[in-house]
PDB file of N, CA and C in Angstrom:
ATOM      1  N   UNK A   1       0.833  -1.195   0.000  1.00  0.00           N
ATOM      2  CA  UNK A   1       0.000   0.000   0.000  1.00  0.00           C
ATOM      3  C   UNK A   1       0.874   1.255   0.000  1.00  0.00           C
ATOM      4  N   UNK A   2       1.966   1.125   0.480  1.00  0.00           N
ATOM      5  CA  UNK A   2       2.522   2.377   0.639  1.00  0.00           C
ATOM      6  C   UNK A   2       3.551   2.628  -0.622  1.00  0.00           C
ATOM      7  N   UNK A   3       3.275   1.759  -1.606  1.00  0.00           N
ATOM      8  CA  UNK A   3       4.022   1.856  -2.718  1.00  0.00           C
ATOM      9  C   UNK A   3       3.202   2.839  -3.906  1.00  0.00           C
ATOM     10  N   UNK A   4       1.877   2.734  -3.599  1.00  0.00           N
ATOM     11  CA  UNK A   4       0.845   3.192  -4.450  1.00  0.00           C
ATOM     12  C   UNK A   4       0.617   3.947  -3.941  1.00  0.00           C
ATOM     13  N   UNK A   5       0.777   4.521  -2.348  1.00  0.00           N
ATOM     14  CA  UNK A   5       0.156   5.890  -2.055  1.00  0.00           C
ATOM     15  C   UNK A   5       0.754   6.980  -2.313  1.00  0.00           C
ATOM     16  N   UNK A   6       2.239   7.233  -3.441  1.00  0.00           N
ATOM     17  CA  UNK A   6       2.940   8.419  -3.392  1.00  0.00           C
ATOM     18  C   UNK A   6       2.510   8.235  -4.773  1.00  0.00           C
ATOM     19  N   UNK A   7       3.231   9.989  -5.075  1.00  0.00           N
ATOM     20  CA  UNK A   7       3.899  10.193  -6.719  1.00  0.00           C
ATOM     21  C   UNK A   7       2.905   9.657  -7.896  1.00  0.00           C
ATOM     22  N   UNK A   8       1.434  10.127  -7.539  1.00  0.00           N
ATOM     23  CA  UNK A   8       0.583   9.707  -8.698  1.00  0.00           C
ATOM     24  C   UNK A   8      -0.405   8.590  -8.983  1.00  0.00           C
ATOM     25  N   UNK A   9       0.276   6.968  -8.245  1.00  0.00           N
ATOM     26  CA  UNK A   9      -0.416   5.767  -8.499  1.00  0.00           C
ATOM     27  C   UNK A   9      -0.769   5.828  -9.893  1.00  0.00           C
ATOM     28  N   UNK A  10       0.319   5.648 -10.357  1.00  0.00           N
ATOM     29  CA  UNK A  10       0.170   5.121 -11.658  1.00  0.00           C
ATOM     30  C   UNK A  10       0.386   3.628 -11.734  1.00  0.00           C
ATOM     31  N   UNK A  11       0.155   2.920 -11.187  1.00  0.00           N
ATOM     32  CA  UNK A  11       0.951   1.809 -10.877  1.00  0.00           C
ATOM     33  C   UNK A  11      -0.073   0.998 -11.281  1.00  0.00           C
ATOM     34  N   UNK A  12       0.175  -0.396 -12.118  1.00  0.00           N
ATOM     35  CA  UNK A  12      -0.404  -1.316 -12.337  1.00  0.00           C
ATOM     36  C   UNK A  12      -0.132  -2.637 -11.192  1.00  0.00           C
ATOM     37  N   UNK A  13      -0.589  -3.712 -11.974  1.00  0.00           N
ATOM     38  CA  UNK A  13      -0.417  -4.828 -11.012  1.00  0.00           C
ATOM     39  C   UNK A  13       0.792  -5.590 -11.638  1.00  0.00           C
ATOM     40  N   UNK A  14       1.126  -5.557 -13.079  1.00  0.00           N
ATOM     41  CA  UNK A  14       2.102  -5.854 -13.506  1.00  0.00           C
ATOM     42  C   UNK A  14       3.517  -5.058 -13.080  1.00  0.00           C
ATOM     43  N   UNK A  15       3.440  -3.707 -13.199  1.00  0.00           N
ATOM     44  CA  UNK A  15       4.327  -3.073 -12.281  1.00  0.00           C
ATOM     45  C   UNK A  15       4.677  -3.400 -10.612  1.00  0.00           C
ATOM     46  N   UNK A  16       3.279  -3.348 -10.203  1.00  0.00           N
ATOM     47  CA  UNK A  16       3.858  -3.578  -9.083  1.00  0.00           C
ATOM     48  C   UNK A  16       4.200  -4.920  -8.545  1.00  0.00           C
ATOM     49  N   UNK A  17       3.924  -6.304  -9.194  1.00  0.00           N
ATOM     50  CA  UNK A  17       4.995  -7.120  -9.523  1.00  0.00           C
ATOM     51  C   UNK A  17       6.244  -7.436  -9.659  1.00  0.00           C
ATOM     52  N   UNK A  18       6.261  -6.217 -10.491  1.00  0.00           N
ATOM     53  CA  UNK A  18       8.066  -5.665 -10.674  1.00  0.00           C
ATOM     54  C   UNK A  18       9.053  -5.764  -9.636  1.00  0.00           C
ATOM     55  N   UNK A  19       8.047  -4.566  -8.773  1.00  0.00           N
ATOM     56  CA  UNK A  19       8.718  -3.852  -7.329  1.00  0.00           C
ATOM     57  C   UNK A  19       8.580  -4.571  -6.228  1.00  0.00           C
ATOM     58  N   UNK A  20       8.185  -5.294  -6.424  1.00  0.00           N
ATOM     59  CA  UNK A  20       7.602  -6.359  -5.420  1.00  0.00           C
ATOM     60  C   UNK A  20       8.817  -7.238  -5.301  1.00  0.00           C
ATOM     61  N   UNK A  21       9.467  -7.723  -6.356  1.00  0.00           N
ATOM     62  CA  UNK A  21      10.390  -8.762  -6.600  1.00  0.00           C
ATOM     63  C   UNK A  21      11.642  -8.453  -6.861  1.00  0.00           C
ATOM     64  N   UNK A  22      11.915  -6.662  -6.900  1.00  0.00           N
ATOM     65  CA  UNK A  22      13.031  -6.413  -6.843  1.00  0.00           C
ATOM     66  C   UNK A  22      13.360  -5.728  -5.394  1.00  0.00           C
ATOM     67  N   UNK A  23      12.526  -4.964  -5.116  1.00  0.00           N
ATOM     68  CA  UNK A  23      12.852  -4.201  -3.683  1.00  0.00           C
ATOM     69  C   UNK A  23      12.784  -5.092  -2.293  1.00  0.00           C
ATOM     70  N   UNK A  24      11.591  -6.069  -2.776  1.00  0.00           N
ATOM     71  CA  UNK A  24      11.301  -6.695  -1.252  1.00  0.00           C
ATOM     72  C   UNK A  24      11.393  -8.559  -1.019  1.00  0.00           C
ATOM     73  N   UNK A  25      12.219  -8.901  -2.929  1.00  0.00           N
ATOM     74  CA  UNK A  25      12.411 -10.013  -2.957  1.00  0.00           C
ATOM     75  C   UNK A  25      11.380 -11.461  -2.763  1.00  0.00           C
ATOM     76  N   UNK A  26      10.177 -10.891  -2.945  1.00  0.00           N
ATOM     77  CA  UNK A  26       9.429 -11.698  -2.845  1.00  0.00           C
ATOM     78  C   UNK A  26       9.140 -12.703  -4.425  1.00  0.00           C
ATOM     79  N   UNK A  27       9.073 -14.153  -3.881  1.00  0.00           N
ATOM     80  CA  UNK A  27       8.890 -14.985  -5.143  1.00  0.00           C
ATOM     81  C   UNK A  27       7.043 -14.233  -5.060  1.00  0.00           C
ATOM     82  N   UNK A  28       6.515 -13.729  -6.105  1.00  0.00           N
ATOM     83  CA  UNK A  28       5.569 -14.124  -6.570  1.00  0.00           C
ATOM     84  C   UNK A  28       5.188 -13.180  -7.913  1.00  0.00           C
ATOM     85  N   UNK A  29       4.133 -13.999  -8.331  1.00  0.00           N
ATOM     86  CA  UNK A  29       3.708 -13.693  -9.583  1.00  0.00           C
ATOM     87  C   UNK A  29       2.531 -12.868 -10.170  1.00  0.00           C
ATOM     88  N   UNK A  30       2.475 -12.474 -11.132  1.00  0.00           N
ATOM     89  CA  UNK A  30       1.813 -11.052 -11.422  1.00  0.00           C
ATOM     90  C   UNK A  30       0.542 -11.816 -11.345  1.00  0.00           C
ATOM     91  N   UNK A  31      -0.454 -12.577 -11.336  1.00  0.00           N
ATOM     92  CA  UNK A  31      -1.988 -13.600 -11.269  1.00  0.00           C
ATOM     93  C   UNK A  31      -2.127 -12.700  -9.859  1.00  0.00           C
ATOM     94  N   UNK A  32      -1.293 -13.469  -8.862  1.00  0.00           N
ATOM     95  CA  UNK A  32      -0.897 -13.394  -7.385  1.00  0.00           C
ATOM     96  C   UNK A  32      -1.612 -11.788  -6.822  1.00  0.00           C
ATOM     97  N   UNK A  33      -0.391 -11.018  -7.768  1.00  0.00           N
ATOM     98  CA  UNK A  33      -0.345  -9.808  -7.525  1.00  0.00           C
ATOM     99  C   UNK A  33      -1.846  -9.100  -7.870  1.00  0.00           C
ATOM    100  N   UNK A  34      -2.172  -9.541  -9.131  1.00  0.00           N
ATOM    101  CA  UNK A  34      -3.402  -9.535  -9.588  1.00  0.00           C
ATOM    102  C   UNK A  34      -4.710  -9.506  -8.808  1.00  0.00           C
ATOM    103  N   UNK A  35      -4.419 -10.428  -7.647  1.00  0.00           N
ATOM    104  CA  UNK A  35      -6.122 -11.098  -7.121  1.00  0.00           C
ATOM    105  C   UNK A  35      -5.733 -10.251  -6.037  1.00  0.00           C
ATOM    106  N   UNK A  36      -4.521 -10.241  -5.216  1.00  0.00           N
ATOM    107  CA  UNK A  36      -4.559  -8.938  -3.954  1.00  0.00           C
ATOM    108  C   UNK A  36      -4.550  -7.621  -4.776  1.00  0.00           C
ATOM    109  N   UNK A  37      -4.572  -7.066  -4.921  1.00  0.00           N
ATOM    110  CA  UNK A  37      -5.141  -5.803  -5.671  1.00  0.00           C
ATOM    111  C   UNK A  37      -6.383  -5.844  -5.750  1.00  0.00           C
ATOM    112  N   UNK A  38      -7.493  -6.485  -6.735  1.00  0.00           N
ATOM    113  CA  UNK A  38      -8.612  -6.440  -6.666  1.00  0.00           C
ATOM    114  C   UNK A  38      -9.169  -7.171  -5.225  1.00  0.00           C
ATOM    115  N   UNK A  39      -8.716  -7.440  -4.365  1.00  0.00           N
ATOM    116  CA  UNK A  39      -9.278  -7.618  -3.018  1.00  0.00           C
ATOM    117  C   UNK A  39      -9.234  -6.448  -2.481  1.00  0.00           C
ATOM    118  N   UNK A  40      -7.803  -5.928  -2.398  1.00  0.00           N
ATOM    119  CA  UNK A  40      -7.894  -4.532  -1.444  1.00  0.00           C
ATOM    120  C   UNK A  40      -8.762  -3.325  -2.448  1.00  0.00           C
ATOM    121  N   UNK A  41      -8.933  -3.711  -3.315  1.00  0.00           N
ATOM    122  CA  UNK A  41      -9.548  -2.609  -4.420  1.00  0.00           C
ATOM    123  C   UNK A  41      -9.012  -1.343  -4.771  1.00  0.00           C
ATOM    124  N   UNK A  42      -7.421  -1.657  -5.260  1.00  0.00           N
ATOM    125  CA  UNK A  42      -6.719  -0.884  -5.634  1.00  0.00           C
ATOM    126  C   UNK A  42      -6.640  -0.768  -7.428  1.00  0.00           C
ATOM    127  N   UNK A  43      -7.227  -1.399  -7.691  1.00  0.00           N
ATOM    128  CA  UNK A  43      -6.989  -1.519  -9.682  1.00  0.00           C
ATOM    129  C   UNK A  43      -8.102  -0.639 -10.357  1.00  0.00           C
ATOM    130  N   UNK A  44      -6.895  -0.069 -10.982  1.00  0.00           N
ATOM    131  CA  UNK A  44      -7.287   1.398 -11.721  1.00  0.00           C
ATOM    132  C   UNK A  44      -8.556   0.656 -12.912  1.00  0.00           C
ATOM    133  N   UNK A  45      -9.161   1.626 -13.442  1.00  0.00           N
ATOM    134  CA  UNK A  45     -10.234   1.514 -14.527  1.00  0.00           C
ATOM    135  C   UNK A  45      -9.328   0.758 -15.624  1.00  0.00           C
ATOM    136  N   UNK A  46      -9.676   0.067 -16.392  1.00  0.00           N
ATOM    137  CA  UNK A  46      -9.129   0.040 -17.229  1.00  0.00           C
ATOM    138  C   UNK A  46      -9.394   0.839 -18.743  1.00  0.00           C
ATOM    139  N   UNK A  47      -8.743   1.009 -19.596  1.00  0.00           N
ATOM    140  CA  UNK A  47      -8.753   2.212 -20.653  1.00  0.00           C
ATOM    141  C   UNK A  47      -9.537   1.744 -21.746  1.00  0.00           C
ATOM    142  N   UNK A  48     -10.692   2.275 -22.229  1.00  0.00           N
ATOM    143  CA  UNK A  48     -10.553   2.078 -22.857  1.00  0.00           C
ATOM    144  C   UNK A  48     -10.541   1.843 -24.944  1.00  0.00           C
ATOM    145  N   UNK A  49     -10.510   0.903 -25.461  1.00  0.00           N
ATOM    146  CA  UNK A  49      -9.722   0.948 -27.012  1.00  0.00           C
ATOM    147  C   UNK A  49     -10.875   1.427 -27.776  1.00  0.00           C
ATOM    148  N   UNK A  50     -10.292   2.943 -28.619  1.00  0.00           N
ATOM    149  CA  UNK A  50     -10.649   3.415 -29.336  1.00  0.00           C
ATOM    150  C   UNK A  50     -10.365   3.309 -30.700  1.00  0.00           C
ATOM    151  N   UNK A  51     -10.823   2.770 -31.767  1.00  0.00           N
ATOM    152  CA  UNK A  51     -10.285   2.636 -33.245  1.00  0.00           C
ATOM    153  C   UNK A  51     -10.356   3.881 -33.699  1.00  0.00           C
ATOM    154  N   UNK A  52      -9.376   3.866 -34.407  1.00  0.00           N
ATOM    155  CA  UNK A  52      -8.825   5.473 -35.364  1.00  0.00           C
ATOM    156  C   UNK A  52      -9.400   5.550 -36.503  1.00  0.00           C
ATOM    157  N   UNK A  53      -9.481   4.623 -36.820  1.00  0.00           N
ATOM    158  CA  UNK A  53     -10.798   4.113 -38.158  1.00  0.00           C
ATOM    159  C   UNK A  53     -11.509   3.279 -38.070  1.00  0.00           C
ATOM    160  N   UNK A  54     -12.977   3.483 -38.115  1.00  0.00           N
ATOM    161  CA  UNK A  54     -13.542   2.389 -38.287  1.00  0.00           C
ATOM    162  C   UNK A  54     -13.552   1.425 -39.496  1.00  0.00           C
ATOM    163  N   UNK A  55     -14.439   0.424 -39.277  1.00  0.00           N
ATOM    164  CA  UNK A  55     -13.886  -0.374 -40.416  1.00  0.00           C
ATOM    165  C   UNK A  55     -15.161  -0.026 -41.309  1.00  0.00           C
ATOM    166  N   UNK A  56     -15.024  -0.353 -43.088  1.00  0.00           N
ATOM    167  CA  UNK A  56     -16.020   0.690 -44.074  1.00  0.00           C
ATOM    168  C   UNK A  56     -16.844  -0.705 -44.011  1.00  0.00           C
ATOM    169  N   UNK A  57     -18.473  -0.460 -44.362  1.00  0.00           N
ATOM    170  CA  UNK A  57     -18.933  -1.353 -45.218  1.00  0.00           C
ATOM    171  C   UNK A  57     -18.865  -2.140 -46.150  1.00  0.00           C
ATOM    172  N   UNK A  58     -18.720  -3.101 -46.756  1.00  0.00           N
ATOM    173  CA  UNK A  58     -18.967  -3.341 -48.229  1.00  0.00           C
ATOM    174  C   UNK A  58     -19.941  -3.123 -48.994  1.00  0.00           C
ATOM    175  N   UNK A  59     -19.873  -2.906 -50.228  1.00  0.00           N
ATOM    176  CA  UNK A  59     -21.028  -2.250 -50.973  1.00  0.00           C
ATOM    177  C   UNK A  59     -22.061  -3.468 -50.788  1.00  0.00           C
TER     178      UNK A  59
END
């Protein structure tokens, strides 16, 4: 928690995976990381996909 509470929370669950396994050496994996996040209900909206073109009809 206190990784996400500074400097924005921009932080995903794949990121914080990252930091997880480099700063505090923990074996685990981004699924892992995945399901505690949406328990504590920290996971951002997700974005989302806008096409730049749609696709045309055929005649």
């Amino acid at each position: 928690m206190e990784l996400i509470s500074g400097d924005g929370y921009n932080y995903g669950y794949c990121k914080l995976t990252v930091i997880l396994r480099r700063e505090y050496k923990l074996k685990i994996n981004k699924k892992k990381v995945y399901h505690l996040c949406k328990k504590l209900d920290i996971l951002r909206p997700q974005r989302k996909i806008v096409t730049k073109h749609p696709r045309k009809q055929p005649f």
